[in-house]
N, C-alpha and C. Protein backbone atom coordinates (compact mmCIF):
# COMPACT_ATOMS: atom_id res chain seq x y z
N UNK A 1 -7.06 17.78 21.10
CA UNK A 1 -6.31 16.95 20.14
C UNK A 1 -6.66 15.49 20.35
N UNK A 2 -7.26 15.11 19.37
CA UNK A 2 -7.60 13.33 19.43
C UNK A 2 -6.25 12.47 19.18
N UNK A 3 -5.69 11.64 19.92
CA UNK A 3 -4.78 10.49 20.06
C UNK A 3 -5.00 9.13 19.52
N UNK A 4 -6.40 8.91 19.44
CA UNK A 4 -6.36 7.63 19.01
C UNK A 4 -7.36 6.91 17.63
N UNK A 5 -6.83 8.22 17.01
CA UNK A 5 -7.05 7.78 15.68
C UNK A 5 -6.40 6.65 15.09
N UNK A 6 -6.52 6.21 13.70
CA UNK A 6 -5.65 5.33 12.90
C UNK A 6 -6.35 5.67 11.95
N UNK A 7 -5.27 6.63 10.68
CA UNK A 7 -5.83 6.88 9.77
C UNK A 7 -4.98 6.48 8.85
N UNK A 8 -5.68 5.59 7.39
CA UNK A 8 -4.87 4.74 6.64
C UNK A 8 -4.69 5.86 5.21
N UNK A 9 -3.85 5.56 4.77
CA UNK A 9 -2.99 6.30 3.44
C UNK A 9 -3.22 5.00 2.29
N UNK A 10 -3.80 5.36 1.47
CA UNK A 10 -3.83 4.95 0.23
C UNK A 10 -3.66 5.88 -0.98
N UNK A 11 -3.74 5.09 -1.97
CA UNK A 11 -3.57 5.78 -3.65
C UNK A 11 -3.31 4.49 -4.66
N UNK A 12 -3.55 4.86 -5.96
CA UNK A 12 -2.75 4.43 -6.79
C UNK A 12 -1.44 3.75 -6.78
N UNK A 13 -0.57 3.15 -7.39
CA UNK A 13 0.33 2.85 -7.55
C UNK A 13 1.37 3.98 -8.60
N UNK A 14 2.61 4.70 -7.46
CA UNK A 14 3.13 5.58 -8.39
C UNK A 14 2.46 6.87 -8.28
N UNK A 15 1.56 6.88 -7.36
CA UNK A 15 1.03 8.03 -6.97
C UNK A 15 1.53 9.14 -5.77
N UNK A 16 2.46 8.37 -5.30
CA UNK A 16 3.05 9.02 -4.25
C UNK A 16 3.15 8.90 -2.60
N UNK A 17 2.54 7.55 -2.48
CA UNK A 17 1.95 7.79 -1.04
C UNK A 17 3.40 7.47 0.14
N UNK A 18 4.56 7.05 -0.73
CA UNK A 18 5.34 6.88 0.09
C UNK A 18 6.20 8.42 0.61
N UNK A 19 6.15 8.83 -0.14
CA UNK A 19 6.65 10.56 -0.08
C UNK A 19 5.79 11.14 0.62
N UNK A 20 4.15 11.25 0.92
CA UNK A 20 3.49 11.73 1.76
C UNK A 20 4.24 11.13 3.07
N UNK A 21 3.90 9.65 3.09
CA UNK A 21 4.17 9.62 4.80
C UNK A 21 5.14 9.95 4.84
N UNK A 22 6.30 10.15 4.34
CA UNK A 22 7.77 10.67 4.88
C UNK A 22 7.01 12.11 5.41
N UNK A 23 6.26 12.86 4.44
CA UNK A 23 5.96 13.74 4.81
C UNK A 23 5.23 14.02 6.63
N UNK A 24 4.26 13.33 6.54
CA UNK A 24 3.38 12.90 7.84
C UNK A 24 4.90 12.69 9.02
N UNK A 25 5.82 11.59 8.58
CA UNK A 25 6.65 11.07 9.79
C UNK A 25 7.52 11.99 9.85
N UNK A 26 7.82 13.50 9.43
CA UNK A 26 8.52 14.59 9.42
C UNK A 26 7.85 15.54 10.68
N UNK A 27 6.29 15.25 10.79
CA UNK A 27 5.39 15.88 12.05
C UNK A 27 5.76 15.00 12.92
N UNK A 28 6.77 13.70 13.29
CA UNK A 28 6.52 12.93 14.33
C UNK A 28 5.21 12.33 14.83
N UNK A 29 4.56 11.96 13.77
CA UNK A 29 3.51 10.68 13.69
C UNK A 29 4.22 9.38 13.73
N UNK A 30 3.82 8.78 14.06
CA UNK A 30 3.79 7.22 13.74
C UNK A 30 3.25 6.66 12.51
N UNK A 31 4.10 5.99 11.18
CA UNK A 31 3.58 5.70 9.83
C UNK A 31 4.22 4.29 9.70
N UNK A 32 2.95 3.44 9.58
CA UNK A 32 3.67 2.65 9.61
C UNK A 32 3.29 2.04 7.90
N UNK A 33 4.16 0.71 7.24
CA UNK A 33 3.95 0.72 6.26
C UNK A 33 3.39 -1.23 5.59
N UNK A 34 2.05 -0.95 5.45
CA UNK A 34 1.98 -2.51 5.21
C UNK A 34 2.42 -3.43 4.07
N UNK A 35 3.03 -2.96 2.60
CA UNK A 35 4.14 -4.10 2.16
C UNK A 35 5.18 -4.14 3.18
N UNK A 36 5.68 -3.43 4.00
CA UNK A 36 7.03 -4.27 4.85
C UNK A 36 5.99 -5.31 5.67
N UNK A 37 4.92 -4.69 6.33
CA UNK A 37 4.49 -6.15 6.90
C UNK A 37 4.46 -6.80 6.04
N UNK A 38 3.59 -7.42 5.16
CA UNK A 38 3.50 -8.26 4.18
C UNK A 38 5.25 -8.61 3.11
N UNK A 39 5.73 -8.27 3.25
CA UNK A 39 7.01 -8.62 3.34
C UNK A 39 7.48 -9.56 4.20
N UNK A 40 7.22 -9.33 5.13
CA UNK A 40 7.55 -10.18 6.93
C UNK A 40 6.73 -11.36 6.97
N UNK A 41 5.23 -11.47 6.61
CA UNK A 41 4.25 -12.20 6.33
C UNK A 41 4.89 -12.81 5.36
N UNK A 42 5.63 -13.27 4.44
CA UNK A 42 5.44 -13.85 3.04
C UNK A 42 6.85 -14.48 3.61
N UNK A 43 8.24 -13.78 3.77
CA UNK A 43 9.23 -14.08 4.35
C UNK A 43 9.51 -15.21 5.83
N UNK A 44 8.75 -15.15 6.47
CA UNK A 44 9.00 -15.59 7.65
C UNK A 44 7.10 -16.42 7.99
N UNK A 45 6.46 -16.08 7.55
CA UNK A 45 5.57 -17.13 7.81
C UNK A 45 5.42 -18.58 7.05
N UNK A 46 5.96 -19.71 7.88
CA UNK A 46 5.89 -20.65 7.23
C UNK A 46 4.77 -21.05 6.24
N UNK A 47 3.49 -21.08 7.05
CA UNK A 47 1.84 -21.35 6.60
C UNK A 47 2.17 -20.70 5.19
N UNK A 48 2.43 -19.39 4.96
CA UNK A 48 2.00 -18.47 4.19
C UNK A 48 2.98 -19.34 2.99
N UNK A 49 4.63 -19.27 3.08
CA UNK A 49 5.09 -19.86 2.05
C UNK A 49 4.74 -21.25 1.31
N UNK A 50 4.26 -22.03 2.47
CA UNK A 50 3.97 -23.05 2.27
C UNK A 50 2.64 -23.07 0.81
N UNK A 51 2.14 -22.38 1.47
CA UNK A 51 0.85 -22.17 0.26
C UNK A 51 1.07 -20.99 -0.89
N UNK A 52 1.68 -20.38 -1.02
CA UNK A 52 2.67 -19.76 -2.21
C UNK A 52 3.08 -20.71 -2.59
N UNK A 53 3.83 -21.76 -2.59
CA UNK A 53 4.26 -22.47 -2.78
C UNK A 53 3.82 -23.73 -3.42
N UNK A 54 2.42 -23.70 -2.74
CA UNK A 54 1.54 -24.92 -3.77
C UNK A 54 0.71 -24.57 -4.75
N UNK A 55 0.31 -22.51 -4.76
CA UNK A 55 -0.01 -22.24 -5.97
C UNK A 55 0.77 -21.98 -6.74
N UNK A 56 1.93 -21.36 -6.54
CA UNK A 56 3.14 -21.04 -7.73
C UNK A 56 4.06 -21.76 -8.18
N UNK A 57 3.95 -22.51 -7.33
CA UNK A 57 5.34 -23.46 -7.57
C UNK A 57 6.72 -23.64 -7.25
N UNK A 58 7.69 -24.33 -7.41
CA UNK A 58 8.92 -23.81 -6.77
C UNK A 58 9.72 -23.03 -7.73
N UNK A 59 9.28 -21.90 -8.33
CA UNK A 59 9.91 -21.03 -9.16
C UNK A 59 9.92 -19.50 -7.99
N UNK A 60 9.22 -19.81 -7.28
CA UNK A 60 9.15 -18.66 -6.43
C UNK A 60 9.41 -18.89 -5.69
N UNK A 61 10.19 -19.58 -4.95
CA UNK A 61 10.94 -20.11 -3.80
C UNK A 61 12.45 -19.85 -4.01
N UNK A 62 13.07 -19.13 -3.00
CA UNK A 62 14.75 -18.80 -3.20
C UNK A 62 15.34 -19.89 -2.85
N UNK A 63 16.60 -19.80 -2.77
CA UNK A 63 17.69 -20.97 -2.74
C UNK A 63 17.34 -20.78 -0.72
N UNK A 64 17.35 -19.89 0.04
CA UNK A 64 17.08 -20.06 1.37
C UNK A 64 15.99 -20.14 1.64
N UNK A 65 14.62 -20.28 1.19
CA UNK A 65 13.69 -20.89 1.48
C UNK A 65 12.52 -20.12 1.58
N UNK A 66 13.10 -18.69 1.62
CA UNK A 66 12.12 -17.64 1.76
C UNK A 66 11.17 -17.32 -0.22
N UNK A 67 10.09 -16.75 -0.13
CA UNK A 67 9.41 -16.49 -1.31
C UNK A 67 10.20 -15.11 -2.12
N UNK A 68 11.16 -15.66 -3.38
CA UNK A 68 11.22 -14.57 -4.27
C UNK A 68 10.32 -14.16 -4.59
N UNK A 69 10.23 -12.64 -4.27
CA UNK A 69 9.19 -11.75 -4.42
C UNK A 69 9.08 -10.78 -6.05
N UNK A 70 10.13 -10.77 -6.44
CA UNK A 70 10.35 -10.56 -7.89
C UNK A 70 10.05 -11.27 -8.53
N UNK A 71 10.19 -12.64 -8.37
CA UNK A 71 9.77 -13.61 -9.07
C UNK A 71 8.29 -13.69 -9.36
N UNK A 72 7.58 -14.02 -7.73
CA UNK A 72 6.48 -13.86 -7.53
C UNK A 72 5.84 -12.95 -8.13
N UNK A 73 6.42 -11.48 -8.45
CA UNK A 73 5.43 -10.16 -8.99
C UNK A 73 5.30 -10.58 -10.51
N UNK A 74 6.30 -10.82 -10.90
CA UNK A 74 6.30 -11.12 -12.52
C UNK A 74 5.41 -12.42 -12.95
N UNK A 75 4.75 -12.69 -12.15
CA UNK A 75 3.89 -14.07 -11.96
C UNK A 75 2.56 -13.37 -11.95
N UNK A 76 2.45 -12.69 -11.25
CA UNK A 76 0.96 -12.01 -10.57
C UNK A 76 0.53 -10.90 -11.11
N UNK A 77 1.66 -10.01 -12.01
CA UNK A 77 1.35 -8.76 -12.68
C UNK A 77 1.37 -9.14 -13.86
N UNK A 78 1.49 -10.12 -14.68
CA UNK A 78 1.46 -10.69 -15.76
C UNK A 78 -0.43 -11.13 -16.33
N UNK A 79 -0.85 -11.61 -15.31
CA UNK A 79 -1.74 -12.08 -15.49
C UNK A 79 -2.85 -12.15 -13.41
N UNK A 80 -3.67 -11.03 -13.93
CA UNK A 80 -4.52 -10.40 -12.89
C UNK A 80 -5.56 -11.78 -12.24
N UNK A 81 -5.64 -12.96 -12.91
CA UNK A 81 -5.83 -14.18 -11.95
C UNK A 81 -4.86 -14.79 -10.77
N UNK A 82 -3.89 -14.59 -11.38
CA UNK A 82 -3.01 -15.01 -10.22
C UNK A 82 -2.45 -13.83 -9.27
N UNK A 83 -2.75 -12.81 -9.54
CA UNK A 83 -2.64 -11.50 -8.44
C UNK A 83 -3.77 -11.64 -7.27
N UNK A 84 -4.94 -11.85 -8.35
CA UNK A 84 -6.18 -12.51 -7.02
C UNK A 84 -6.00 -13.18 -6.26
N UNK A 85 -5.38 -14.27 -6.86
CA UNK A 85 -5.07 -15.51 -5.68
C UNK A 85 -4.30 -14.98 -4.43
N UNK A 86 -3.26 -14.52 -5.51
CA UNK A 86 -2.28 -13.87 -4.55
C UNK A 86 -2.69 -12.89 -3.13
N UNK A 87 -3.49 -12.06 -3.46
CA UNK A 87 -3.95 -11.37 -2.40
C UNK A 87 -5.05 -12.40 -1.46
N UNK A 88 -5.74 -12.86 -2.09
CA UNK A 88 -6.44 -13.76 -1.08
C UNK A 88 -6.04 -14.70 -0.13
N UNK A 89 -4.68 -15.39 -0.77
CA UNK A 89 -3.88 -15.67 0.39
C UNK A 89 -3.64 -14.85 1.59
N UNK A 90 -3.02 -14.10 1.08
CA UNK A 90 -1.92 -13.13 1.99
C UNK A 90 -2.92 -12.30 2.82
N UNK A 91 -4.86 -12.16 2.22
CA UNK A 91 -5.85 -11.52 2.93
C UNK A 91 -5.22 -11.48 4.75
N UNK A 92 -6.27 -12.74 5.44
CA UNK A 92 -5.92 -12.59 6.52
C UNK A 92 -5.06 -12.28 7.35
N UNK A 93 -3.85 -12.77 6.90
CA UNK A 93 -2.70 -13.06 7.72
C UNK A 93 -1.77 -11.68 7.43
N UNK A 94 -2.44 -10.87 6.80
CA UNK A 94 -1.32 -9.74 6.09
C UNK A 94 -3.18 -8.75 7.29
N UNK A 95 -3.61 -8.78 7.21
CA UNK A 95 -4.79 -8.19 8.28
C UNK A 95 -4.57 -8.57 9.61
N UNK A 96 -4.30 -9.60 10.28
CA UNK A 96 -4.15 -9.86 11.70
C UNK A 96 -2.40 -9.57 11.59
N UNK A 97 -1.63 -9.40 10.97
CA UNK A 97 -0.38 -8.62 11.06
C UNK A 97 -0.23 -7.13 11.19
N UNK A 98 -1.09 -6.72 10.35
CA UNK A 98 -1.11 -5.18 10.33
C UNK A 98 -2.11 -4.22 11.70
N UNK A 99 -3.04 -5.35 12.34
CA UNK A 99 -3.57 -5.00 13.44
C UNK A 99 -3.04 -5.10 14.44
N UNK A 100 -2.15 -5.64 14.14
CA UNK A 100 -1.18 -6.27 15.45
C UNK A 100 0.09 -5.32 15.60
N UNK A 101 0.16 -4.88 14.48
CA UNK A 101 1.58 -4.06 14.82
C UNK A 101 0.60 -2.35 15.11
N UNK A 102 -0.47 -1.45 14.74
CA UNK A 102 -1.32 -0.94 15.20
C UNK A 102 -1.45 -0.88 16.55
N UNK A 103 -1.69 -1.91 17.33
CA UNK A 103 -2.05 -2.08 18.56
C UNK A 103 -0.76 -1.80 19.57
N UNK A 104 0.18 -2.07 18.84
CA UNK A 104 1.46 -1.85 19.72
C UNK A 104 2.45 -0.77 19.44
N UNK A 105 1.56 0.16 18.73
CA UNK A 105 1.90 1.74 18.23
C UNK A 105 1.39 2.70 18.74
N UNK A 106 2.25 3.49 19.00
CA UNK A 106 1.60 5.23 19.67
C UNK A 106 0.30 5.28 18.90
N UNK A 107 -1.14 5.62 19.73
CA UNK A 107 -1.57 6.68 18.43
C UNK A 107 -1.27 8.15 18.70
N UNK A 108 -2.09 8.88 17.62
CA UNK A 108 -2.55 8.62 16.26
C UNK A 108 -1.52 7.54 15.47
N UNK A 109 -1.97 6.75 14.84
CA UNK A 109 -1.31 5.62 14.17
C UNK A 109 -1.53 5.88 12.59
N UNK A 110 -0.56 6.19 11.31
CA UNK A 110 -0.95 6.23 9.90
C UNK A 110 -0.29 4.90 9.63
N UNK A 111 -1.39 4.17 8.47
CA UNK A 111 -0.63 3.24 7.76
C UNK A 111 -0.57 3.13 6.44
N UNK A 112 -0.02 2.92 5.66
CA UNK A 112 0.41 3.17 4.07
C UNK A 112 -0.76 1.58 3.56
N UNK A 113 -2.05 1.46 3.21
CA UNK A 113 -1.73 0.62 2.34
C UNK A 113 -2.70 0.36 1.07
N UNK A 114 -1.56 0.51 -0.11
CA UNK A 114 -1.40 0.52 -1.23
C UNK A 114 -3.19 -0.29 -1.51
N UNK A 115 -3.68 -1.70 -0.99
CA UNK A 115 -5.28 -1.94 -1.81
C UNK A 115 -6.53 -1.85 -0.29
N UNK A 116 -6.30 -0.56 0.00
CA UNK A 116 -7.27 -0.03 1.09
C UNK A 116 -8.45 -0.38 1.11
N UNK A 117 -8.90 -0.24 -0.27
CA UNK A 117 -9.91 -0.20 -0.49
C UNK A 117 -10.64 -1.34 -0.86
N UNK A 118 -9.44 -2.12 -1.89
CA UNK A 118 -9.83 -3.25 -2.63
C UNK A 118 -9.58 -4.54 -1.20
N UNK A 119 -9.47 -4.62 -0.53
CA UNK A 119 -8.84 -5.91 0.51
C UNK A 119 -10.54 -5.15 1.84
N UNK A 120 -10.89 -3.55 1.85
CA UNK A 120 -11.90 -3.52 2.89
C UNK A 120 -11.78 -3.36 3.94
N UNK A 121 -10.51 -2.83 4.25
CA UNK A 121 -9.71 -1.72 5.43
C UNK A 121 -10.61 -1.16 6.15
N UNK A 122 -10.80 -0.30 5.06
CA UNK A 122 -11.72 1.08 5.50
C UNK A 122 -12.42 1.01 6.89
N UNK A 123 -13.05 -0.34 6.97
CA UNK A 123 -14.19 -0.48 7.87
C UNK A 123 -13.32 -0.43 9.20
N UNK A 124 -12.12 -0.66 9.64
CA UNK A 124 -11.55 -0.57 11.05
C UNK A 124 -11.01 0.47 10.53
N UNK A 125 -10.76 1.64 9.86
CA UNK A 125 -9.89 2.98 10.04
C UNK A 125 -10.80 3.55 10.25
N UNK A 126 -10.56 5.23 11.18
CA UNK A 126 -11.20 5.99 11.59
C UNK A 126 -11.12 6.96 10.57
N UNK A 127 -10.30 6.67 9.88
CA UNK A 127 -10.43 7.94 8.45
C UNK A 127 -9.02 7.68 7.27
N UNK A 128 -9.60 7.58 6.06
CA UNK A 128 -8.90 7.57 4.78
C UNK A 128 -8.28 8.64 3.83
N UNK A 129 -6.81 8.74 3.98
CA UNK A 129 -6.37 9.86 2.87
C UNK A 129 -5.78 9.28 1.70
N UNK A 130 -6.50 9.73 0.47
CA UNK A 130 -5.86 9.34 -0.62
C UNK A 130 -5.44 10.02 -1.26
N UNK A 131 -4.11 9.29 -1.92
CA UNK A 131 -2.69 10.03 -2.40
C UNK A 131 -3.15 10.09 -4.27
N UNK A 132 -2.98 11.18 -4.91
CA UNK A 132 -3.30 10.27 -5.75
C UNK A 132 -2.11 11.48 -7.02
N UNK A 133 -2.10 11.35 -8.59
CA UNK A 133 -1.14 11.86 -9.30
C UNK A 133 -1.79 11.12 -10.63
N UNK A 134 -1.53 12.61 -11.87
CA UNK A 134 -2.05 11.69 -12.86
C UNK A 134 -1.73 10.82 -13.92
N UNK A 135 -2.52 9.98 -14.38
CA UNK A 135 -1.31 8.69 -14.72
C UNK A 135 -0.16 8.81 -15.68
N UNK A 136 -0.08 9.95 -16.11
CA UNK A 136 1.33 9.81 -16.96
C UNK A 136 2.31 10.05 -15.77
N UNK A 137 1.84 10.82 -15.24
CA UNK A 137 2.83 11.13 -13.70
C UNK A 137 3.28 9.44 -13.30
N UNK A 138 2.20 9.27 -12.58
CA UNK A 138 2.17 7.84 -11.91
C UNK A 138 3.36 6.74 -13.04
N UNK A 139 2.63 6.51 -14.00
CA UNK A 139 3.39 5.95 -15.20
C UNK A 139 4.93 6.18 -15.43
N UNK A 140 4.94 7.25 -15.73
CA UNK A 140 6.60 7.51 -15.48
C UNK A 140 7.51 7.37 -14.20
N UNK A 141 6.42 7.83 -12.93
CA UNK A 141 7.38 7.43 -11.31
C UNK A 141 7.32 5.54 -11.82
N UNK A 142 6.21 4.88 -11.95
CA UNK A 142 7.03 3.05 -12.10
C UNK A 142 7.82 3.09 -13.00
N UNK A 143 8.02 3.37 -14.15
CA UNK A 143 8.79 2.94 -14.97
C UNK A 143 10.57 3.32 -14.58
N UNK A 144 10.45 4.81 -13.65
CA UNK A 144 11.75 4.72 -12.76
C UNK A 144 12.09 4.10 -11.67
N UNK A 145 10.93 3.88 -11.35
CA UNK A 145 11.00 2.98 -9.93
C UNK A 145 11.44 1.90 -10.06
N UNK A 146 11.09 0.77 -10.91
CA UNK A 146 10.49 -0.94 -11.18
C UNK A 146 11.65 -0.72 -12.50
N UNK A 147 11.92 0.06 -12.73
CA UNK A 147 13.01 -0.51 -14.36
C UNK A 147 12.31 -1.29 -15.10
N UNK A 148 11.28 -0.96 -15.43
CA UNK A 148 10.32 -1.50 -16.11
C UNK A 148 9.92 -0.71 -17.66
N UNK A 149 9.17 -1.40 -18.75
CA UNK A 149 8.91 -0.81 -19.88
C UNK A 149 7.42 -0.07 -19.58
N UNK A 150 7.24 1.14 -20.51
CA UNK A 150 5.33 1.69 -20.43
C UNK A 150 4.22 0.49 -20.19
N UNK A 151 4.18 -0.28 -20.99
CA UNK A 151 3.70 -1.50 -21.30
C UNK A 151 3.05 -2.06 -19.73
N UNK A 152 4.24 -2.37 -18.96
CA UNK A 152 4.10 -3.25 -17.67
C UNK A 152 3.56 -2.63 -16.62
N UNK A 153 4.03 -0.94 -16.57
CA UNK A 153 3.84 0.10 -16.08
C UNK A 153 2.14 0.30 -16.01
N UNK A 154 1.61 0.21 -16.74
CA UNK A 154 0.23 0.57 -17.15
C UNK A 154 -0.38 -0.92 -16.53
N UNK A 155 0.10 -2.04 -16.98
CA UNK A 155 -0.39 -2.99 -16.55
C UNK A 155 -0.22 -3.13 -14.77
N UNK A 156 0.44 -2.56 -14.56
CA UNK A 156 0.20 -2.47 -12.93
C UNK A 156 -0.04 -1.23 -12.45
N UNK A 157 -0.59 -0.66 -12.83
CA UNK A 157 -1.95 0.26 -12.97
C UNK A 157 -3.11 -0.20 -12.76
N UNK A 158 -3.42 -0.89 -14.24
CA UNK A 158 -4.44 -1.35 -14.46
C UNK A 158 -5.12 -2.48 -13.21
N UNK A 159 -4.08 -3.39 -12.73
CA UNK A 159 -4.22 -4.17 -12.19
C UNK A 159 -4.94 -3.79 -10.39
N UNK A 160 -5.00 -2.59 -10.57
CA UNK A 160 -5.44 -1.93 -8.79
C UNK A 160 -6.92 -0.85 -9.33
N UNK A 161 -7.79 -0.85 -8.07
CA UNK A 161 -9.13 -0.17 -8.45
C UNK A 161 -8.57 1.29 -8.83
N UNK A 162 -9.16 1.26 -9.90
CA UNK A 162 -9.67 2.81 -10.88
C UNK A 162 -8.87 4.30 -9.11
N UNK A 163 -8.22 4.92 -9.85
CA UNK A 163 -7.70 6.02 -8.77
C UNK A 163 -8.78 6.78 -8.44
N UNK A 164 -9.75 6.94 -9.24
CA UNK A 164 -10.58 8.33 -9.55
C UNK A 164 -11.95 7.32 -8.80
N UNK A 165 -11.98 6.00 -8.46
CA UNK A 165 -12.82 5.25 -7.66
C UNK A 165 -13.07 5.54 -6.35
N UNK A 166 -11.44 5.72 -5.91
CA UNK A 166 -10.88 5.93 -4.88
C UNK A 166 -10.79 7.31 -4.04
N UNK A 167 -10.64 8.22 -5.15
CA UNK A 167 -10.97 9.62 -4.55
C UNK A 167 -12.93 10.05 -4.27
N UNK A 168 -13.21 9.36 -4.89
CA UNK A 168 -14.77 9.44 -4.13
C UNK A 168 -15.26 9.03 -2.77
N UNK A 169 -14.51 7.79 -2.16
CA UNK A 169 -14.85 7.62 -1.25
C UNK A 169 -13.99 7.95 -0.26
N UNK A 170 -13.74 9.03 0.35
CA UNK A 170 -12.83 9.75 0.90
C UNK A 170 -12.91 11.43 0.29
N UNK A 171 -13.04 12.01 1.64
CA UNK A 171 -12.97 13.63 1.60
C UNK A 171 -11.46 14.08 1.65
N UNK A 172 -10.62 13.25 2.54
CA UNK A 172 -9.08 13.81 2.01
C UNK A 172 -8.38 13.19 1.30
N UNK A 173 -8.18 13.94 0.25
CA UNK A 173 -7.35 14.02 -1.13
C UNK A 173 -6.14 15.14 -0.85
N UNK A 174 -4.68 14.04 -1.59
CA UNK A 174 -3.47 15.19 -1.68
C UNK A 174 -3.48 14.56 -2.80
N UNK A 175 -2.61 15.61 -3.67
CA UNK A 175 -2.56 15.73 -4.93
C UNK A 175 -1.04 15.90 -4.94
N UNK A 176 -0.21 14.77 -5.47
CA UNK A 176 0.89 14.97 -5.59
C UNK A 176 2.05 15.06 -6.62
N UNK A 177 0.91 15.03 -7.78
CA UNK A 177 1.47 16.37 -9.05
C UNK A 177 1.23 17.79 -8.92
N UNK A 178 1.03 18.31 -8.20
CA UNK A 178 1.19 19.73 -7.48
C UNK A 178 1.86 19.96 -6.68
N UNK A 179 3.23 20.74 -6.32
CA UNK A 179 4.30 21.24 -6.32
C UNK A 179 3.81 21.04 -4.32
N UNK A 180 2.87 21.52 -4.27
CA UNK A 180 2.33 21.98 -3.15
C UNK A 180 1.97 20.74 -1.84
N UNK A 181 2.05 19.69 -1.95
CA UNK A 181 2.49 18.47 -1.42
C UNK A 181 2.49 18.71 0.30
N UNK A 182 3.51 19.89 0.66
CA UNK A 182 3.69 19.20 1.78
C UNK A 182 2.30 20.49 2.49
N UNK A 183 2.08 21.85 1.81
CA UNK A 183 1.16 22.33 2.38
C UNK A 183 -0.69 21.46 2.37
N UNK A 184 -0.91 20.77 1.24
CA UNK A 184 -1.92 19.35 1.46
C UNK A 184 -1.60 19.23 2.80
N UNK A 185 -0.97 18.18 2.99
CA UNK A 185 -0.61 17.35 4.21
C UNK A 185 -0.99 18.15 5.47
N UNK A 186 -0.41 19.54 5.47
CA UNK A 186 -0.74 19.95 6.72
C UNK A 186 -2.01 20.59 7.28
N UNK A 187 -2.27 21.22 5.62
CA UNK A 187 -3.84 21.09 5.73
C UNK A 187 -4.89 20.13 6.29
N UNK A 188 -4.81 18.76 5.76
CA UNK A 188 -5.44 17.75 6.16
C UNK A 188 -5.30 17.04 7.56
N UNK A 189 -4.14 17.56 8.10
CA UNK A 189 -4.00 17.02 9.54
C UNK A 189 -4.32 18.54 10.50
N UNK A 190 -4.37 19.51 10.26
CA UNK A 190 -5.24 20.25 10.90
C UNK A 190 -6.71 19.81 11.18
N UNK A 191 -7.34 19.56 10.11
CA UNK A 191 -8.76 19.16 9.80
C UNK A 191 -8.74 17.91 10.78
N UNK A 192 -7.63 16.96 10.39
CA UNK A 192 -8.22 15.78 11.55
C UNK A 192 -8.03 16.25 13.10
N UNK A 193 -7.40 17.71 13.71
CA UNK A 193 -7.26 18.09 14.74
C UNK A 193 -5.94 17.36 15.31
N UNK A 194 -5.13 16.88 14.32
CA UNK A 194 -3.79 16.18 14.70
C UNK A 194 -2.80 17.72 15.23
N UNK A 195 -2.66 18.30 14.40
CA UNK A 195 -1.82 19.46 15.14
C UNK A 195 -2.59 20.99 14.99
């Protein structure tokens, strides 16, 4: 049994990947999840608000000082230039956060994150599972999720690399418009020799 893997969880948006790792942290893995880092990063790093702050303006700044993040999304999912920015900020410092909390985790170590592919992960994980569901699926989980209209739904879709991009580069695929969900999962962690 190999211990010191770190294998990252991606998908789509609305594809499911948060219900897998519940699934995964039901085997007593370690899952950890990088919007809460980047949450923590945006919240509590001064540097980071500071410069949110000189691209967005003070419309995204709360009354305590921390970055409204609602605010912020409706800023960045509106218009896919300022989502760029957005991630290019948050690049490094949302990367030397997420390595850092890694390092001070049991392995095998899973981490959830949502632009794996698009930010260039890949290259420090020892192996990639992608979550993925098809987009009316996906489409309908945001629009319950986010209380959001079809419209916006699709647009933050649109706004993340192609799903079907994503299942090419990577041999494990769960499919989580199929009922069958948690037998995937255990399939695929046999294969990595996890249990």
């Amino acid at each position: 049994m190999s211990n010191s893997q770190i294998i990252g969880i991606t998908g789509g948006i609305g594809t499911g990947k948060t219900f897998v790792c519940k699934i995964i942290a039901n085997y007593g893995f370690s899952v950890l999840n990088s919007d809460k880092i980047a949450h923590q990063v945006l919240n509590k790093n001064k540097q980071v608000i500071h410069i949110v702050k000189e691209n967005f303006g003070m419309q995204v700044i709360a009354s305590d000082g921390s970055i409204d993040r609602k605010k912020l999304g409706q800023i960045v999912f509106k218009d896919f230039s300022q989502l760029k920015i957005l991630n290019h900020i948050l690049d490094s410092y949302l990367k030397e956060a997420i390595f850092k909390e890694i390092r001070k985790t049991p392995s095998p170590v899973f981490i959830e994150i949502p632009l794996l592919y698009e930010q260039n992960y890949q290259s420090r994980l020892d192996q990639v599972i992608v979550v993925y569901a098809d987009d009316l699926t996906a489409i309908k989980r945001i629009q319950k999720r986010d209380h959001i209209d079809k419209h916006f739904a699709i647009k933050k879709v649109n706004s993340q690399m192609s799903i079907r991009k994503k299942m090419k580069m990577t041999k494990y695929l769960i499919n989580t418009t199929n009922p069958q969900v948690q037998k995937q999962v255990h399939l695929i962690l046999q294969e990595l020799k996890l249990i």
